[in-house]
N, C-alpha and C. Protein backbone atom coordinates (compact mmCIF):
# COMPACT_ATOMS: atom_id res chain seq x y z
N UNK A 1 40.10 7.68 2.47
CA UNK A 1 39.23 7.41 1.35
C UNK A 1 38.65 5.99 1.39
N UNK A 2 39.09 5.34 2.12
CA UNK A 2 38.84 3.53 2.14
C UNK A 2 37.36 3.69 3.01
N UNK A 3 37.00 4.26 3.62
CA UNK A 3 35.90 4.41 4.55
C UNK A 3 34.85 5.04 4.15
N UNK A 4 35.10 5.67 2.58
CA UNK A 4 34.01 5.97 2.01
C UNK A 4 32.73 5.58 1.76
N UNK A 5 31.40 5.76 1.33
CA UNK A 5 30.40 4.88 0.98
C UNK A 5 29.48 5.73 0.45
N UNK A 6 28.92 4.88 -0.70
CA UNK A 6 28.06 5.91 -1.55
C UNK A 6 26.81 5.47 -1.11
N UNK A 7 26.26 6.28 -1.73
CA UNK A 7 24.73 6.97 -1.19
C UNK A 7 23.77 5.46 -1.09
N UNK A 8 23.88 4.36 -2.31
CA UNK A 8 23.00 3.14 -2.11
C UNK A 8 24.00 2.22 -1.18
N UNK A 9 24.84 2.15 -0.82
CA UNK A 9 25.80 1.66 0.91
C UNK A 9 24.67 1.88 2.41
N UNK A 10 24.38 3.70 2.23
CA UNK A 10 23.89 4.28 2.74
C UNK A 10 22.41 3.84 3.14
N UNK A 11 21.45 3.55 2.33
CA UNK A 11 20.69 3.50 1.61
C UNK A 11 20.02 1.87 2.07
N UNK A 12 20.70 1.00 1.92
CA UNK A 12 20.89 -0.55 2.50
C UNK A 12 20.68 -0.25 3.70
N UNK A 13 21.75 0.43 4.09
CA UNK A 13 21.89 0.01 5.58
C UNK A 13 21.22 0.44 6.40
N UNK A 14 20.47 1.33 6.19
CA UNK A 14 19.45 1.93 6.83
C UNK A 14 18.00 1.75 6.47
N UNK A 15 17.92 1.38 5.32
CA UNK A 15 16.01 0.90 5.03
C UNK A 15 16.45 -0.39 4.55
N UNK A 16 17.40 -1.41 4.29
CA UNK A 16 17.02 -2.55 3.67
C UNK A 16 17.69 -2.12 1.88
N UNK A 17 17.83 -3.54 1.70
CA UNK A 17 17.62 -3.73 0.04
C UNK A 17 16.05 -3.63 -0.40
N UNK A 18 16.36 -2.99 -1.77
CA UNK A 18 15.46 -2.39 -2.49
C UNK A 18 14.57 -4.37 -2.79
N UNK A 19 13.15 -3.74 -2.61
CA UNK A 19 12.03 -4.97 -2.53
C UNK A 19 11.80 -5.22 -1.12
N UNK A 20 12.34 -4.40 0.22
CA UNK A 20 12.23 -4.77 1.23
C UNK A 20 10.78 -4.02 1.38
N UNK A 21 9.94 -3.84 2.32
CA UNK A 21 9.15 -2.99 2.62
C UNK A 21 9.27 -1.89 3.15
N UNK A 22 10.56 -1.76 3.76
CA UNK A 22 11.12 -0.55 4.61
C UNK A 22 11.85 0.01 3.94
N UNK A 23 12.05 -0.57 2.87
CA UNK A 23 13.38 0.46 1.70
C UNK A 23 11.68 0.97 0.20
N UNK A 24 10.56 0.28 0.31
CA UNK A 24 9.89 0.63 -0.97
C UNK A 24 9.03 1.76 0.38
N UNK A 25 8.98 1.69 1.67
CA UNK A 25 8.21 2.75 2.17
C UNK A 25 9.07 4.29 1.57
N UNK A 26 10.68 3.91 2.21
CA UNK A 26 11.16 5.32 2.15
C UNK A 26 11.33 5.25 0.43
N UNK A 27 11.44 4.70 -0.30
CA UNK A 27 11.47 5.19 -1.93
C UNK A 27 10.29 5.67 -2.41
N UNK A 28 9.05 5.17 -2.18
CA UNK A 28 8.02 5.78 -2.32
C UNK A 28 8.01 7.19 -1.51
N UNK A 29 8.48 7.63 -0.53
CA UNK A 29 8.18 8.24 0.05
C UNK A 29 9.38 9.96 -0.24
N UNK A 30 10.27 9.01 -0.77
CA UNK A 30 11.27 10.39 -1.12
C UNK A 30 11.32 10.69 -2.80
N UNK A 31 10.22 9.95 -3.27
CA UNK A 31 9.70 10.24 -4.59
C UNK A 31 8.44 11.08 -4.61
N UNK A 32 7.92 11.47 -3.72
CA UNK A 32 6.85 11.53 -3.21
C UNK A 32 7.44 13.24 -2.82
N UNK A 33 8.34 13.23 -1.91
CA UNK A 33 9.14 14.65 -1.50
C UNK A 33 9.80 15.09 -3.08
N UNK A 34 10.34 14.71 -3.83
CA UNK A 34 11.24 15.07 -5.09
C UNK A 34 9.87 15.31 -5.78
N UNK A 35 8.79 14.81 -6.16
CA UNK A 35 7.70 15.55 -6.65
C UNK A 35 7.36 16.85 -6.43
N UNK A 36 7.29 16.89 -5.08
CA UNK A 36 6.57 18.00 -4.43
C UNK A 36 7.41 19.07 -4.94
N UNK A 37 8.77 19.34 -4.12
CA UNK A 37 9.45 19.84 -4.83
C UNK A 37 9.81 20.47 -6.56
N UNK A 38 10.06 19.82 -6.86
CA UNK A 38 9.77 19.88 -8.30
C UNK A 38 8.14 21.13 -8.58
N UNK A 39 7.38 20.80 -8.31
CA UNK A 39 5.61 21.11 -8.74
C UNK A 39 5.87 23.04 -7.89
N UNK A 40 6.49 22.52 -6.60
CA UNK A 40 6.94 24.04 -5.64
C UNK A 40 7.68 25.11 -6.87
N UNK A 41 8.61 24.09 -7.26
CA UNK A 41 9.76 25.23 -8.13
C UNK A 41 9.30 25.59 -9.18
N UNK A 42 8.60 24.85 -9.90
CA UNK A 42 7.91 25.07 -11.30
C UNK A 42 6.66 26.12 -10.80
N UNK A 43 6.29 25.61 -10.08
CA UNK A 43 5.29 26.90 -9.49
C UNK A 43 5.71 28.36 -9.38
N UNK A 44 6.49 28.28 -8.43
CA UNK A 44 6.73 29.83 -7.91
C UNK A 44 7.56 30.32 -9.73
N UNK A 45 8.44 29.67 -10.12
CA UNK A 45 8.86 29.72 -12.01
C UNK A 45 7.73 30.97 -12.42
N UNK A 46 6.58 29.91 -12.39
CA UNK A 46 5.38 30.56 -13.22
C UNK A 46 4.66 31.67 -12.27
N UNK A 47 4.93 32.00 -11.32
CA UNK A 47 4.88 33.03 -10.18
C UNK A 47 3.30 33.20 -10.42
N UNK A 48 2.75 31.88 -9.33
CA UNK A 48 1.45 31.91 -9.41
C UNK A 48 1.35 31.14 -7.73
N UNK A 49 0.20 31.36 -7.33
CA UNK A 49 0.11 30.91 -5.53
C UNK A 49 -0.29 29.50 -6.26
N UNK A 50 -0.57 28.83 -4.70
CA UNK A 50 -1.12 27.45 -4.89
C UNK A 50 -2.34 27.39 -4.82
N UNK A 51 -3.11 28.39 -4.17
CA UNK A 51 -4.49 28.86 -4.87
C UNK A 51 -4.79 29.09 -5.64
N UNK A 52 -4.03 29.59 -6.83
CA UNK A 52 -4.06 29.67 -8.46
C UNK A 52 -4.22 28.52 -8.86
N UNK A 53 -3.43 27.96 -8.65
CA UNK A 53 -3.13 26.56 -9.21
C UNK A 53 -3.86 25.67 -8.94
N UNK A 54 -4.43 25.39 -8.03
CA UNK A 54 -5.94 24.83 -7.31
C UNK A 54 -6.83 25.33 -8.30
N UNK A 55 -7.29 26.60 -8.28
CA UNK A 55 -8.27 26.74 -9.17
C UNK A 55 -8.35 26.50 -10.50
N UNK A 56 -7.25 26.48 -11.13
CA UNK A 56 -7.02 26.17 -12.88
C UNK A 56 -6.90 24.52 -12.74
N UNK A 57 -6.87 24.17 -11.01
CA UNK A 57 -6.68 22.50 -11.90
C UNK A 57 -8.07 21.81 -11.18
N UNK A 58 -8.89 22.29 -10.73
CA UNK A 58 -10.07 21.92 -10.17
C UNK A 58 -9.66 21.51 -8.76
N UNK A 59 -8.60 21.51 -7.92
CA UNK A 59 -8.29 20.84 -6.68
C UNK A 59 -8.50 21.87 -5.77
N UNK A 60 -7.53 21.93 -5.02
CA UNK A 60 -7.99 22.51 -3.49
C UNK A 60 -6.40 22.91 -2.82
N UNK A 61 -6.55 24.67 -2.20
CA UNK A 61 -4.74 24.50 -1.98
C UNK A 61 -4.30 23.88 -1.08
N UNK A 62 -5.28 23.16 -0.40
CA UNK A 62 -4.69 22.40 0.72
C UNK A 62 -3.72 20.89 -0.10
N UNK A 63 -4.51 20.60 -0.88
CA UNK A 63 -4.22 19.23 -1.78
C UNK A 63 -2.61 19.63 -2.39
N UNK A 64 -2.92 20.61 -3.08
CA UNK A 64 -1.47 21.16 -3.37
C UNK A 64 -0.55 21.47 -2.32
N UNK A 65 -0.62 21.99 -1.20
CA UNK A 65 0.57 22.03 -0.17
C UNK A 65 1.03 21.11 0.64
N UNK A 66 0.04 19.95 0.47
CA UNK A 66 0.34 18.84 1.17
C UNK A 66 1.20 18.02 -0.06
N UNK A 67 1.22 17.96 -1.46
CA UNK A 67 1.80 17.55 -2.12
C UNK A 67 3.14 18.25 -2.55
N UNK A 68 2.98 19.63 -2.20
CA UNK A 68 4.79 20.36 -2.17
C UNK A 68 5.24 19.71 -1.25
N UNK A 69 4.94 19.89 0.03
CA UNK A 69 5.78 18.94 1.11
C UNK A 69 5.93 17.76 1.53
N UNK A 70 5.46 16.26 -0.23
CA UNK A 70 5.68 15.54 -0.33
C UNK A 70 5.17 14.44 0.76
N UNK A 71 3.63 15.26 1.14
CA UNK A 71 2.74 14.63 2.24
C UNK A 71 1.61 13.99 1.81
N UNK A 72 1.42 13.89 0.02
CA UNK A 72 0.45 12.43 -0.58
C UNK A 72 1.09 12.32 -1.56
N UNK A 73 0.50 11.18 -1.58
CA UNK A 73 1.12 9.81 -2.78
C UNK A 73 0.17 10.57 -3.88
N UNK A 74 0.62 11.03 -4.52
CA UNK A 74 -0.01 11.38 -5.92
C UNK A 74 -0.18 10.83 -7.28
N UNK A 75 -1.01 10.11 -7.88
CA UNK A 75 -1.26 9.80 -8.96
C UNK A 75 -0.27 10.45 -10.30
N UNK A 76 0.05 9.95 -11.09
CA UNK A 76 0.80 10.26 -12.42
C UNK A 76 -0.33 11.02 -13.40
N UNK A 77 -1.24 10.94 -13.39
CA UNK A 77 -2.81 11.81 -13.94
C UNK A 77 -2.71 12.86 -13.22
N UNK A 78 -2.79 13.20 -11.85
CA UNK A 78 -3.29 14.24 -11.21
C UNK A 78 -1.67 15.19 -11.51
N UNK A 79 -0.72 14.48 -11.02
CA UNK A 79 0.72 15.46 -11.81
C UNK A 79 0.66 15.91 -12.72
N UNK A 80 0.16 15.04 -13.99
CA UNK A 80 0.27 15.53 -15.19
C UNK A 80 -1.02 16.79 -15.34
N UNK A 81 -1.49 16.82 -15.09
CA UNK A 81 -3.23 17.72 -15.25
C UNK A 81 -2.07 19.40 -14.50
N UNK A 82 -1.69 19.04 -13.14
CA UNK A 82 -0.81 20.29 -12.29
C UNK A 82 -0.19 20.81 -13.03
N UNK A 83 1.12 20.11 -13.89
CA UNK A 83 2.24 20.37 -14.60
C UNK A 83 1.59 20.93 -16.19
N UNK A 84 0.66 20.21 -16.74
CA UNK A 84 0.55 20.58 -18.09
C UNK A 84 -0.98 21.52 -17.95
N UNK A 85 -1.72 21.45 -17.22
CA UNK A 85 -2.71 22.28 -17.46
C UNK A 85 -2.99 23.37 -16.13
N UNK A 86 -2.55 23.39 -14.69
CA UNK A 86 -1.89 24.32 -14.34
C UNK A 86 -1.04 25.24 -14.35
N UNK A 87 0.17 24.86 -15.09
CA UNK A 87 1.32 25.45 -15.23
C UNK A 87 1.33 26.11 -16.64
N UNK A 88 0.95 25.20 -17.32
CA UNK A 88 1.37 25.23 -19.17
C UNK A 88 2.73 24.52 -19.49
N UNK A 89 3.19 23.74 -18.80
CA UNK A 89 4.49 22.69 -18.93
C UNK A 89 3.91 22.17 -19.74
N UNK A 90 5.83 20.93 -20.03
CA UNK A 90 5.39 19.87 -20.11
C UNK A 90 5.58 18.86 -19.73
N UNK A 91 5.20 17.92 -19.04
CA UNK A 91 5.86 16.60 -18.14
C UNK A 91 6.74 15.83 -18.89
N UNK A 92 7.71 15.25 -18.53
CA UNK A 92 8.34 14.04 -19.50
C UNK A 92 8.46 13.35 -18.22
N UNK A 93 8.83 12.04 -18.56
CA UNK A 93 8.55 11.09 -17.79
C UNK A 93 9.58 10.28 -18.58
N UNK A 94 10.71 9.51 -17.72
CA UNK A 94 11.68 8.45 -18.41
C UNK A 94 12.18 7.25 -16.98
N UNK A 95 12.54 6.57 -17.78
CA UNK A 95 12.32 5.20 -17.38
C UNK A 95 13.97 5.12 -17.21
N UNK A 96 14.67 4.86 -15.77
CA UNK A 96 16.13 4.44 -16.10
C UNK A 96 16.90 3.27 -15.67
């Protein structure tokens, strides 16, 4: 048990302390995947394609599948428009 190490141990030692550039690439970047995700599950939820969802939100399904697999940086507007006027959600958003 002495050889243990939790996940921000992990986390350091491999991208840097947080404010590095190599630790805000991969945080941006696995916030970026946890979005996508998220928008995937709530999707298929509402058992609608990503061509649906493209069309009710004015985008394109390419835009959407590149953002399930957490492959663009997406705006907090363009989420919210997916989630609340694609879907019929509702976003919450908290600060921790």
């Amino acid at each position: 048990m002495k050889n243990l190490t939790d996940f921000e141990d992990l986390l350091k030692n491999k991208y840097g302390e947080k404010g590095t550039p190599s630790r805000d690439k991969y945080d941006a970047e696995s916030l970026a995947f946890r979005l996508g995700v998220m928008l995937k599950e709530a999707r298929k939820r509402a058992h609608i394609t990503q061509e649906e969802l493209a069309e009710r939100t004015g985008t394109k399904k390419s835009y959407i599948s590149r953002i399930e697999r957490g492959q663009s940086d997406i705006q907090i507007s363009t989420y919210y428009k997916l989630i609340e006027i694609g879907l019929g959600k509702t976003l919450n958003i908290s600060i921790g």
